[in-house]
Protein backbone atom coordinates (compact mmCIF):
# COMPACT_ATOMS: atom_id res chain seq x y z
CA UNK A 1 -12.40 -13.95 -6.31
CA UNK A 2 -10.83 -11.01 -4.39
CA UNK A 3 -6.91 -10.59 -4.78
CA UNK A 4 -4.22 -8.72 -2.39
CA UNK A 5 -1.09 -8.90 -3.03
CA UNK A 6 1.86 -5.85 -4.22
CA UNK A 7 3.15 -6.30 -7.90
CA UNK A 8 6.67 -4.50 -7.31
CA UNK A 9 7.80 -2.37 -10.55
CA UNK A 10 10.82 -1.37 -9.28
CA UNK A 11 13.40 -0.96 -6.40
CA UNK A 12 16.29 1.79 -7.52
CA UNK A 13 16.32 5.09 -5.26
CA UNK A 14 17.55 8.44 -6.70
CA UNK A 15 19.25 6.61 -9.75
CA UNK A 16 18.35 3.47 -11.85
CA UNK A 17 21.10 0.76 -11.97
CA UNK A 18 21.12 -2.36 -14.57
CA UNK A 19 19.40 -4.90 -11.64
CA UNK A 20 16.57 -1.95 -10.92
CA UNK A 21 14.45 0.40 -12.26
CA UNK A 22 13.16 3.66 -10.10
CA UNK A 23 10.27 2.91 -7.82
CA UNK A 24 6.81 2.17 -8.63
CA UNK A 25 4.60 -0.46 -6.60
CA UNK A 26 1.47 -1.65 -7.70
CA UNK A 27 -1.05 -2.82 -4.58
CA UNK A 28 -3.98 -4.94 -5.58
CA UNK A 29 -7.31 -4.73 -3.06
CA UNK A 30 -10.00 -6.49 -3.99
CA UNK A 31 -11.81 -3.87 -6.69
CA UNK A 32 -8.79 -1.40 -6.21
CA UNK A 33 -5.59 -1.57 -8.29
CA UNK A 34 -3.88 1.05 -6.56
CA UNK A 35 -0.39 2.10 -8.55
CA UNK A 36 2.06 3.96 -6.05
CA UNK A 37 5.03 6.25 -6.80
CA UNK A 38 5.32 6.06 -10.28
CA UNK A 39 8.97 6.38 -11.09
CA UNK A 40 10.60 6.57 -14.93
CA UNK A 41 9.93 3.37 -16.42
CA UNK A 42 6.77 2.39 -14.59
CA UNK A 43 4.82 2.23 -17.83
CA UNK A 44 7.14 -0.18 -19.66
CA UNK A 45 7.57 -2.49 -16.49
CA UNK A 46 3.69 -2.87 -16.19
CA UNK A 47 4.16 -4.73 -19.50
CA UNK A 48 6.46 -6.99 -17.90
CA UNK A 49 3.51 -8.26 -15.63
CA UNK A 50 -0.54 -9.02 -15.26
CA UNK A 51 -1.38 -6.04 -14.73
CA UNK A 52 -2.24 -3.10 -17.26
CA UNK A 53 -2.67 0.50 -17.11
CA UNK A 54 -6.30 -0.44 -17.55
CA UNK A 55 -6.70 -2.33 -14.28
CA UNK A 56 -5.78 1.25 -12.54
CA UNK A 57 -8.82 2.42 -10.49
CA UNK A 58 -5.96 5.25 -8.05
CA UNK A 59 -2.51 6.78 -8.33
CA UNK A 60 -1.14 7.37 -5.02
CA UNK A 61 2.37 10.06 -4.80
CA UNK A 62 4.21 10.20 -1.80
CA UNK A 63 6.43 13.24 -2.75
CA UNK A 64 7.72 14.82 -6.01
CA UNK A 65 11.23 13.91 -6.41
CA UNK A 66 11.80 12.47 -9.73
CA UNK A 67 12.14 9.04 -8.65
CA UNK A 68 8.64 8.73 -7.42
CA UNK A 69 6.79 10.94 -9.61
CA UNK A 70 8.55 10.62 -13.42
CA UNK A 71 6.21 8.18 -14.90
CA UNK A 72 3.53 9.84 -14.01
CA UNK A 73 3.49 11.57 -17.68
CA UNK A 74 3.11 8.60 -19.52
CA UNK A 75 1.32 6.65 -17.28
CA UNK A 76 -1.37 9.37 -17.39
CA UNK A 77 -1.13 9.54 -21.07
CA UNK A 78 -1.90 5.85 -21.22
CA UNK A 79 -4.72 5.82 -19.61
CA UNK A 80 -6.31 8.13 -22.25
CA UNK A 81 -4.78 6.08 -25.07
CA UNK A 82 -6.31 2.76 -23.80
CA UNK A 83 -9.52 4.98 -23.51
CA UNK A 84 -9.90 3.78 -19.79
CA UNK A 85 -13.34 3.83 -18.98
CA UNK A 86 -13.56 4.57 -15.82
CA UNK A 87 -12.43 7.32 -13.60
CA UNK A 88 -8.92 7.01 -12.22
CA UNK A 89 -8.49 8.81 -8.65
CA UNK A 90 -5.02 10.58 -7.89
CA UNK A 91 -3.78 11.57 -4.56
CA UNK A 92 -0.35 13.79 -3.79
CA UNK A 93 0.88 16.07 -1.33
CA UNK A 94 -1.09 19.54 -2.17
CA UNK A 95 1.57 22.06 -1.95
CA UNK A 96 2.90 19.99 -5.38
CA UNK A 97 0.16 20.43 -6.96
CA UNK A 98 2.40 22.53 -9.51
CA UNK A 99 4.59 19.36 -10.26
CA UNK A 100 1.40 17.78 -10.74
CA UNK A 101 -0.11 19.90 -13.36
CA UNK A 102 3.38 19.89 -15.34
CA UNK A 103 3.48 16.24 -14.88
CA UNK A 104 0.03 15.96 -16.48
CA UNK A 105 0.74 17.57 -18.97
CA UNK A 106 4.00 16.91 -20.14
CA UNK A 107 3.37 16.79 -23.61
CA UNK A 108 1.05 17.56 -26.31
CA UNK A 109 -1.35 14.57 -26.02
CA UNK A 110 -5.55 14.04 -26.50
CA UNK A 111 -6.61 13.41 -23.03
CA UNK A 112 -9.79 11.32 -22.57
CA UNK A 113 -9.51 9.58 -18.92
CA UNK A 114 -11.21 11.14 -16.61
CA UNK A 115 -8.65 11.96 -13.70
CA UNK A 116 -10.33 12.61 -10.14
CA UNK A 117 -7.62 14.81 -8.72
CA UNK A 118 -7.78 14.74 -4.55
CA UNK A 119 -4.75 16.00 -3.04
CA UNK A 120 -3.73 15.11 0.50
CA UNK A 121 -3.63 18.72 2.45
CA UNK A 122 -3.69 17.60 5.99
CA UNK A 123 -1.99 15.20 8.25
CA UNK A 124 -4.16 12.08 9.21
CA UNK A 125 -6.93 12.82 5.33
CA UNK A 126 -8.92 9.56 5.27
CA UNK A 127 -10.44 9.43 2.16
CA UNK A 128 -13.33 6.32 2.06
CA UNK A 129 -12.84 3.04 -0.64
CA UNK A 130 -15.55 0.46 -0.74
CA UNK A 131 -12.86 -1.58 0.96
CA UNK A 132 -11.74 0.03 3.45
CA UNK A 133 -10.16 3.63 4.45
CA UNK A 134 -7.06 4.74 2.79
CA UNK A 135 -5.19 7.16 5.19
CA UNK A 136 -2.09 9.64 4.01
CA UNK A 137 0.55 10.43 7.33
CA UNK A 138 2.88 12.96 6.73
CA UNK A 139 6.25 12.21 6.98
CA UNK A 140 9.98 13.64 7.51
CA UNK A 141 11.69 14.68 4.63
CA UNK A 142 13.23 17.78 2.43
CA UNK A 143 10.03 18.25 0.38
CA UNK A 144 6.04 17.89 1.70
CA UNK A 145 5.63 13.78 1.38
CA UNK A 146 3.12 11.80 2.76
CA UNK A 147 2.82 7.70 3.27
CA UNK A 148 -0.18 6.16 3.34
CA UNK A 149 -2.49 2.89 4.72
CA UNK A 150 -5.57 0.77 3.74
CA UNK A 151 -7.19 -0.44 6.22
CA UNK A 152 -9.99 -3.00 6.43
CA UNK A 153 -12.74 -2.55 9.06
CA UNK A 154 -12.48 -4.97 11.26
CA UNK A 155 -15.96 -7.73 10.69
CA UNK A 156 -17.28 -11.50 11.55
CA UNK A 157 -16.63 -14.88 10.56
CA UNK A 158 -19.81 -16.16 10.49
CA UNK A 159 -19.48 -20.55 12.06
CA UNK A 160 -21.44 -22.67 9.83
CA UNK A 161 -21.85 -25.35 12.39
CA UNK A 162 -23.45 -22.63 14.95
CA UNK A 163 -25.68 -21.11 12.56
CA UNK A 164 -26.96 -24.73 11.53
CA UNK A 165 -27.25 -25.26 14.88
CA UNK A 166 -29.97 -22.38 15.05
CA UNK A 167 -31.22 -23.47 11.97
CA UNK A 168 -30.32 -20.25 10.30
CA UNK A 169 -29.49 -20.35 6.51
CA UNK A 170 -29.72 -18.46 2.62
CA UNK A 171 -30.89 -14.45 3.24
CA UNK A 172 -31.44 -14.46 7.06
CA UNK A 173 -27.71 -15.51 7.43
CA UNK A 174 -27.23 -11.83 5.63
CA UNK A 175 -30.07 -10.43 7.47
CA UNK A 176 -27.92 -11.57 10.38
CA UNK A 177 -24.76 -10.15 9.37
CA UNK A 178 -26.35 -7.07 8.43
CA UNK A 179 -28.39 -5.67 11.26
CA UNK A 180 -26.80 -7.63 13.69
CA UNK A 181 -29.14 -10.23 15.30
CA UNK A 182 -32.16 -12.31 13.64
CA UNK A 183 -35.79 -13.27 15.51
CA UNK A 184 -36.37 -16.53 14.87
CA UNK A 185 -38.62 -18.78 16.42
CA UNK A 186 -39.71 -16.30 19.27
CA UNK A 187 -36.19 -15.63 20.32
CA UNK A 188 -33.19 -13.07 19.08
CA UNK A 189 -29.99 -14.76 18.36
CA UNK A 190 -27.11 -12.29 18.07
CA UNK A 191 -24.55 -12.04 15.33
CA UNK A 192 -21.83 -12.75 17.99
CA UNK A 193 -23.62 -16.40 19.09
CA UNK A 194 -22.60 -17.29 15.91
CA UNK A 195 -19.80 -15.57 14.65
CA UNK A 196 -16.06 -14.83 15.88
CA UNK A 197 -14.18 -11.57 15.41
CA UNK A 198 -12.68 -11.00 11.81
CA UNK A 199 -9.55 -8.42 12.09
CA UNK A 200 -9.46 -6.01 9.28
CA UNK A 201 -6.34 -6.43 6.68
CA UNK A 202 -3.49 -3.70 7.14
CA UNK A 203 -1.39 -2.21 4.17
CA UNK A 204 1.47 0.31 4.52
CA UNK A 205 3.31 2.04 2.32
CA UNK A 206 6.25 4.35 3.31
CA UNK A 207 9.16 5.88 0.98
CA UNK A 208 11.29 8.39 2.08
CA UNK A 209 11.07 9.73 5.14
CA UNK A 210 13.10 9.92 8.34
CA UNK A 211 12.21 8.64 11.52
CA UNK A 212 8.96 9.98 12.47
CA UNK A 213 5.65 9.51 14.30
CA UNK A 214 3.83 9.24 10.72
CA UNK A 215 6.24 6.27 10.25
CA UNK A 216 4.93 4.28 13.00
CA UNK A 217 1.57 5.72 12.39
CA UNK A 218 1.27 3.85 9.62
CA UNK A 219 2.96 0.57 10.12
CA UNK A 220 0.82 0.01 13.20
CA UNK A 221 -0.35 -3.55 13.34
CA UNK A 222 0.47 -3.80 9.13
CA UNK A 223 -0.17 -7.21 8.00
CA UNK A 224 2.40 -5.71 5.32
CA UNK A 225 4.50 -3.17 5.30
CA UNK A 226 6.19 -1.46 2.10
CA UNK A 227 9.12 0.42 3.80
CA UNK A 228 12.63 2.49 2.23
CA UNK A 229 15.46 1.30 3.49
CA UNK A 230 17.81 3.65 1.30
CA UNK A 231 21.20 2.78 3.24
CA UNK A 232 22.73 0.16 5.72
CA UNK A 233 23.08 1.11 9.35
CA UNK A 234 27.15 2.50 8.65
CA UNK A 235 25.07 5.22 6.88
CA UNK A 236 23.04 6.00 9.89
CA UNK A 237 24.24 9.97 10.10
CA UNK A 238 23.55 10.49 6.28
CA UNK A 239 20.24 8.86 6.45
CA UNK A 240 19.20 11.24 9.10
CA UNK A 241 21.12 14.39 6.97
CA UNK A 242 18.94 13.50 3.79
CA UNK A 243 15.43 12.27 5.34
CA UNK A 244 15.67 8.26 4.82
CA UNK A 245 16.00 5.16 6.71
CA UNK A 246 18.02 2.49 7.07
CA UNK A 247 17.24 -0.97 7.12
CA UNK A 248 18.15 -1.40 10.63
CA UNK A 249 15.66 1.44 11.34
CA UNK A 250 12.91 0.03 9.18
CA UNK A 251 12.84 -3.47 11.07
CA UNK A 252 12.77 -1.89 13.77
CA UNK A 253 9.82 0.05 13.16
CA UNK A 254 8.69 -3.40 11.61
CA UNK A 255 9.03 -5.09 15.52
CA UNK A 256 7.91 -2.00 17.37
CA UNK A 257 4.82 -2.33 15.33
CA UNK A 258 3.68 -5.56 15.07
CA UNK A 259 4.23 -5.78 11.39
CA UNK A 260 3.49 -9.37 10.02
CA UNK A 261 5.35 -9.43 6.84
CA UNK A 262 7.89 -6.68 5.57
CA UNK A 263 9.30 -5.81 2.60
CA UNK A 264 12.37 -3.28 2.24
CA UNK A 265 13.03 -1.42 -0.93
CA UNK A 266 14.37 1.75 -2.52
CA UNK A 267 17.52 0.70 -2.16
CA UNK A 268 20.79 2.81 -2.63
CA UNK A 269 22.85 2.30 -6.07
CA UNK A 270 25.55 2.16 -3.66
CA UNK A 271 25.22 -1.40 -2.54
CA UNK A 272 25.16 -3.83 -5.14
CA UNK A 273 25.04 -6.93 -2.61
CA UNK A 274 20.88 -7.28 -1.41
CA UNK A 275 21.51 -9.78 1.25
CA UNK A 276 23.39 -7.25 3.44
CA UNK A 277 19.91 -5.37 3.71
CA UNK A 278 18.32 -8.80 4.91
CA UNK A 279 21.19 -9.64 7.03
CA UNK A 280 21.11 -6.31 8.94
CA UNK A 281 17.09 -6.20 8.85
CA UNK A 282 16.77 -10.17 10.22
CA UNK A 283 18.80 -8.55 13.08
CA UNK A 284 15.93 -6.55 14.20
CA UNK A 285 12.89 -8.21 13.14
CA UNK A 286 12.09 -11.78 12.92
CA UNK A 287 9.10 -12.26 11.29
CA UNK A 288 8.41 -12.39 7.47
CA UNK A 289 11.13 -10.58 5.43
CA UNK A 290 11.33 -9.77 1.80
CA UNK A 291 13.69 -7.92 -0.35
CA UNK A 292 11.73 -6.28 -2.89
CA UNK A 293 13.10 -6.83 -6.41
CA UNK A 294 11.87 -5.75 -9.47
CA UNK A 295 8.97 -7.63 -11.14
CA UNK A 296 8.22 -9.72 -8.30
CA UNK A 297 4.94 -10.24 -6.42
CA UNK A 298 4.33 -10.49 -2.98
CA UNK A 299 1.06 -11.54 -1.31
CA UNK A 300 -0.22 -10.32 1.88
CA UNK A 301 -0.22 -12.95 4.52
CA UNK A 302 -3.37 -15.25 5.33
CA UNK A 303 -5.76 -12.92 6.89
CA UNK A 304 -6.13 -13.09 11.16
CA UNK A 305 -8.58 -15.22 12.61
CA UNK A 306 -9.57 -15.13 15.80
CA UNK A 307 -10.38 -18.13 17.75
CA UNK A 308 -13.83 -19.39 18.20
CA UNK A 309 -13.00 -20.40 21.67
């Protein structure tokens, strides 16, 4: 059975506090188990849910500051000591690829994963999953970061009643699906006499970053959207100083873009009180609205389906 939901590590921004650790997001997509921003900590919170360091099929680094990027030592090293057998894709902006390499190796350690190492060096990089397209935007901020999107092509829900109707059934409803329309019985039924559009699912995933084309770039038509919301709108000239957003700013992206279900994080150690992030966000934005804390999951929503009318 396929699963998509976000396992959240952690929520802190530039410093941990008691309630959360630095950042690190775990996305799983069907055959993917996608582990983004890996901040200090990340290994030891894995333990603290389902998923293992095993389960890892891509590592996925917006930027190198050290809240995104300071697990990546001993996450990496893990992956060699659990012998993970199969490769393990890593993406980052390519003018770090010096951070990277130190990252990597950190310490003195016997490294046995095999790490496929494909850094993002252009604006708009699609880079091709048996699930989808994963797409890196670049965003606004002090150092070379990039967000980035899965996205689902869009397909067909087949209509068992129509394709009894037609008396279509076992391998010529996949020969259907497949090329696109079956002869049967001296006549060509289409896949769309039987069938009504499926939408593609929509995953975003933007840290820190002002406001920005790439921003909106990727939470176009999200059915969810991971999103910073460092500060609270009184902060508005210091988010823009520093390269963030503030929560305000994020659900508004969130409503410009027809986001379905958002979830804010990377929150400031300046605000100890979450519901005034939800309180200014619900201002903006009125559709599904989470508060990322640590160690929770969230699902995406129930995928779009069109009408057969």
């Amino acid at each position: 059975m396929s699963m998509r939901e976000l396992v959240v590590l952690g929520t802190a921004s530039q410093a941990p506090t008691r309630q959360r650790n630095h950042n690190g997001y775990v996305l799983r997509w069907d055959d993917e188990v996608i582990l983004f921003d890996p901040g200090e900590g990340s290994q030891r919170q894995l333990l603290h849910t389902t998923v293992t360091a095993t389960d890892l099929t891509r590592i996925c680094v917006t930027h190198f500051h050290g809240d995104h990027c300071l697990g990546l030592p001993g996450t990496i090293q893990r992956l060699s000591l659990d012998r993970v057998p199969h490769p393990v894709a890593v993406h980052f902006p390519a003018g770090g690829a010096e951070y990277f390499a130190r990252l990597r190796h950190a310490t003195s350690f016997h490294e046995t994963a095999e790490l496929r190492v494909t850094p993002i060096e252009a604006d708009g990089q699609r880079i091709a999953l048996s699930c989808g397209t994963l797409e890196a935007r670049r965003l606004r901020h002090p150092i070379e970061t990039y967000g980035y999107r899965l996205v689902e092509p869009d397909g067909h829900r087949m209509l068992p009643e129509k394709l009894t109707a037609y008396g279509i059934a076992g391998p010529a409803v996949g020969e259907l699906i497949r090329v696109g329309h079956l002869d049967l019985d001296g006549r060509r039924i289409t896949r769309d006499e039987v069938s009504v559009p499926r939408p593609g699912q929509r995953f975003a995933f933007v840290m820190d970053t002002g406001l920005c084309d790439g921003v909106y770039a990727l939470a176009e038509h999200a059915d969810l959207l991971v999103i910073e919301s460092t500060f609270l709108e009184s902060e508005t000239a210091l988010a823009a100083e520093v390269g963030h957003l503030t929560a305000a700013q994020a659900a508004r992206v969130a409503t410009e873009s027809g986001v379905r279900r958002l979830v804010l994080t990377h929150f400031s150690q300046r605000y100890s009180d979450p519901r005034r992030f939800h309180d200014e966000a619900r201002a903006h934005f009125d559709g599904d609205l989470i508060i990322a804390e640590d160690l929770t999951t969230v699902q995406l929503p129930p995928r779009r389906v069109a009408s057969a009318e």
